[in-house]
N, C-alpha and C. Protein backbone atom coordinates (compact mmCIF):
# COMPACT_ATOMS: atom_id res chain seq x y z
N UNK A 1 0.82 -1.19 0.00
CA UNK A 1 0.00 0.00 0.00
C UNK A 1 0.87 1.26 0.00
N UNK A 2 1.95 1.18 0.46
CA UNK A 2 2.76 2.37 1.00
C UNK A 2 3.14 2.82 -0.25
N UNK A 3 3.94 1.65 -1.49
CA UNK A 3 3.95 1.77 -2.90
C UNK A 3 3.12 2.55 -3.36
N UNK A 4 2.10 2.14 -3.23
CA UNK A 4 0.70 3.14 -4.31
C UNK A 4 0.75 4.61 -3.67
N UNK A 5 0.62 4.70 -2.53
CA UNK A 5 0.98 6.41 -2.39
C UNK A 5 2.24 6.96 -2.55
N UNK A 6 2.95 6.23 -2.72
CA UNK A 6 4.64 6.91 -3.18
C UNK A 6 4.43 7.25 -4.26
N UNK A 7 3.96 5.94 -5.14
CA UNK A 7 3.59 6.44 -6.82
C UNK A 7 2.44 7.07 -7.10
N UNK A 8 1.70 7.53 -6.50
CA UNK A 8 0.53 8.58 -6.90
C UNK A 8 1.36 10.26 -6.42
N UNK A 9 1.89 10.13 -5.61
CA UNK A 9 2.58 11.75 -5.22
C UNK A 9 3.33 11.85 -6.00
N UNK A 10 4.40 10.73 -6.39
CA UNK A 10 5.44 11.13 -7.52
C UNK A 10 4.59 11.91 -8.79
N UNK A 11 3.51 10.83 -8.76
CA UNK A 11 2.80 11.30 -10.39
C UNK A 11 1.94 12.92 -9.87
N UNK A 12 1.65 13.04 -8.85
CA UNK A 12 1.13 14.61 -8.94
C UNK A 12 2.31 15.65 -8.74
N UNK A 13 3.32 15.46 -8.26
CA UNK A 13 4.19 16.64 -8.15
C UNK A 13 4.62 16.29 -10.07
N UNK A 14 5.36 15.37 -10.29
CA UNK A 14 5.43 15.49 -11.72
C UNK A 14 3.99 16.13 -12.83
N UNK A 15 2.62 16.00 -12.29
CA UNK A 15 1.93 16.38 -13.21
C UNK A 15 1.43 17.70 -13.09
N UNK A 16 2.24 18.08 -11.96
CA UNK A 16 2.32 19.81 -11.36
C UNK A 16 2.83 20.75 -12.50
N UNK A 17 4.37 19.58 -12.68
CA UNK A 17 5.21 20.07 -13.18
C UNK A 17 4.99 20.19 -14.66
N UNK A 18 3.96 18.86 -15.09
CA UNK A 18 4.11 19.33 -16.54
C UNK A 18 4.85 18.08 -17.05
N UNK A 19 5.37 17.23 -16.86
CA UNK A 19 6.18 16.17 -16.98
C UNK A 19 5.70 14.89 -16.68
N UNK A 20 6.23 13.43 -17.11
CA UNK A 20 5.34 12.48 -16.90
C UNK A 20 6.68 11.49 -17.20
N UNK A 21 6.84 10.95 -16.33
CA UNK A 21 7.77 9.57 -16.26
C UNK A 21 7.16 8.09 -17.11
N UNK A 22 7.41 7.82 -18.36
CA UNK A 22 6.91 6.94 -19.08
C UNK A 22 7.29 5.46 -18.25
N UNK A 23 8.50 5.03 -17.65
CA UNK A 23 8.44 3.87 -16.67
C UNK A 23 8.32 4.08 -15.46
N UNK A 24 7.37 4.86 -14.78
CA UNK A 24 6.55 4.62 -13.58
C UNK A 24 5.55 4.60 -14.43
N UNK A 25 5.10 5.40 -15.36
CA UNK A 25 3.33 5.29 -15.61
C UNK A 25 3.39 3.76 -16.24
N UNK A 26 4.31 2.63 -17.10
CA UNK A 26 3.93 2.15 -17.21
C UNK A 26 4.65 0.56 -15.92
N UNK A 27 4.85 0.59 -15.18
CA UNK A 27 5.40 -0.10 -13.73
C UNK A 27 3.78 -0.79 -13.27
N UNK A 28 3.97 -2.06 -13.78
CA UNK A 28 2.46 -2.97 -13.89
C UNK A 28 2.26 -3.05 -12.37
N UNK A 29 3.18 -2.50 -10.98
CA UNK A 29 2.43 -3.10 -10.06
C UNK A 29 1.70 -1.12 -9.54
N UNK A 30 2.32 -0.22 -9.74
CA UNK A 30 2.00 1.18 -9.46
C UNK A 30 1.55 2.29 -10.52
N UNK A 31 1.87 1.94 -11.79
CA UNK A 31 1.66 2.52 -12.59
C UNK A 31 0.50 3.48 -12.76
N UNK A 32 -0.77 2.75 -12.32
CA UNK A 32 -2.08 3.25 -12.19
C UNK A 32 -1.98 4.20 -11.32
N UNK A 33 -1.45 3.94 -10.07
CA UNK A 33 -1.41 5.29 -8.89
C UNK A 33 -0.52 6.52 -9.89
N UNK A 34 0.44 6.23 -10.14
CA UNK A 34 1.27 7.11 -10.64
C UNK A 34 0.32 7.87 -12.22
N UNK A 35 -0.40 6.90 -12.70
CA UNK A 35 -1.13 8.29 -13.36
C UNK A 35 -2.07 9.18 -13.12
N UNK A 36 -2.52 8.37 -12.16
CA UNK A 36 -3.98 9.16 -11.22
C UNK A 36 -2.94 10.21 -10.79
N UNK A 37 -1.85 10.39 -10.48
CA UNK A 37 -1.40 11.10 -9.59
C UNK A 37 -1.17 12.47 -10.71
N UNK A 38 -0.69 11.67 -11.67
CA UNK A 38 -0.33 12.70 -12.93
C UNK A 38 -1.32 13.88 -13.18
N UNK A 39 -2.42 13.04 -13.56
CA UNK A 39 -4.19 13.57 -13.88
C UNK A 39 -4.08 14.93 -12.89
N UNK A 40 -4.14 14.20 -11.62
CA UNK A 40 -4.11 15.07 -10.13
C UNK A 40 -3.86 16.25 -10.32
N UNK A 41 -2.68 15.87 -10.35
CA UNK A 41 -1.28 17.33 -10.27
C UNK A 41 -1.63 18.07 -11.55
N UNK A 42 -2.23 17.56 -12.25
CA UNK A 42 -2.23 19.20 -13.92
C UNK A 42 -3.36 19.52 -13.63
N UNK A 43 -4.27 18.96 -13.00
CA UNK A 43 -5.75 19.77 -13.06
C UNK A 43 -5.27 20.59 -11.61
N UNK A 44 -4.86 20.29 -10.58
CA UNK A 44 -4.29 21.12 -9.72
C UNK A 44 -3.84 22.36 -10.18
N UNK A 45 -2.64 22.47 -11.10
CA UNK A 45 -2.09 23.04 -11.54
C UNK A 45 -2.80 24.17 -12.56
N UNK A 46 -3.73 23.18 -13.34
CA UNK A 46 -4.87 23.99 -14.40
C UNK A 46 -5.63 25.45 -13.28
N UNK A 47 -5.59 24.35 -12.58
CA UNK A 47 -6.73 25.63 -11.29
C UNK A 47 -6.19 26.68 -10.48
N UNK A 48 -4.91 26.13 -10.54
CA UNK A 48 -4.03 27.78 -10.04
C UNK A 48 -3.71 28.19 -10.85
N UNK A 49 -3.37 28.02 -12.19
CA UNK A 49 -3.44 29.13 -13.14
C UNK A 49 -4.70 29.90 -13.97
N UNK A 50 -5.66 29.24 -13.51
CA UNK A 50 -6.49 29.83 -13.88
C UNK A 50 -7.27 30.88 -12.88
N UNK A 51 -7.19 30.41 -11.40
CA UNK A 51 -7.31 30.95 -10.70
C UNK A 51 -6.08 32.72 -10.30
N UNK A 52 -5.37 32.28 -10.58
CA UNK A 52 -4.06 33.49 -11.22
C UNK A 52 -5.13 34.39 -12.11
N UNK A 53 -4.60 33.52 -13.69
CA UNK A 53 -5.34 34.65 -14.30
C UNK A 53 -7.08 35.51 -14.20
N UNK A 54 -7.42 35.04 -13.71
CA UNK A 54 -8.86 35.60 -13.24
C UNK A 54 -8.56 36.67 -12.35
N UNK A 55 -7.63 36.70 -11.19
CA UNK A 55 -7.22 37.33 -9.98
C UNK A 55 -6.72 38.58 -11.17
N UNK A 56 -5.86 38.24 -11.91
CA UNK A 56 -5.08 39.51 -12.77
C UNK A 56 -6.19 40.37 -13.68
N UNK A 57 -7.14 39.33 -13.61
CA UNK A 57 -7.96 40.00 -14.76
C UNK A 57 -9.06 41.45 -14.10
N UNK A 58 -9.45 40.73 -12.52
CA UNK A 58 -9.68 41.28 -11.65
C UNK A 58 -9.02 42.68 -11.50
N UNK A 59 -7.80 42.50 -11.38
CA UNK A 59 -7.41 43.61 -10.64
C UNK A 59 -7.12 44.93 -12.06
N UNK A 60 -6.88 44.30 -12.96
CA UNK A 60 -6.74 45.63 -14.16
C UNK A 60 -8.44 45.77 -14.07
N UNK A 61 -9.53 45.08 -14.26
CA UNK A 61 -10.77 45.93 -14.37
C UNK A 61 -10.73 47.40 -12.97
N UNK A 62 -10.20 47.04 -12.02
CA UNK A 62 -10.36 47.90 -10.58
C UNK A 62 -9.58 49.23 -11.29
């Protein structure tokens, strides 16, 4: 078990980043955690930048 959350954090800080490790995503016993983790981390990521630009967009209307 400890495996599957090692490889799901790896895959969200990497899918933070934008990047994606092709042998963890495909590692038949973690692989799956590690892409969920991937998924994770860019929609994370999607939402603070979008949340950014909205904030900027905000502040030039003021």
């Amino acid at each position: 078990m400890e495996e599957a959350f090692v490889a799901y954090n790896a895959g969200h800080t990497d899918g933070a980043a934008g990047v994606r490790d092709g042998s963890r995503a495909n590692d038949p016993e973690t692989g799956q955690d590690y892409r969920i983790g991937v998924v994770d981390g860019s929609v994370a990521a999607f939402q603070a930048e979008l949340v950014a630009e909205v904030r900027r967009l905000l502040d030039e209307t003021r």
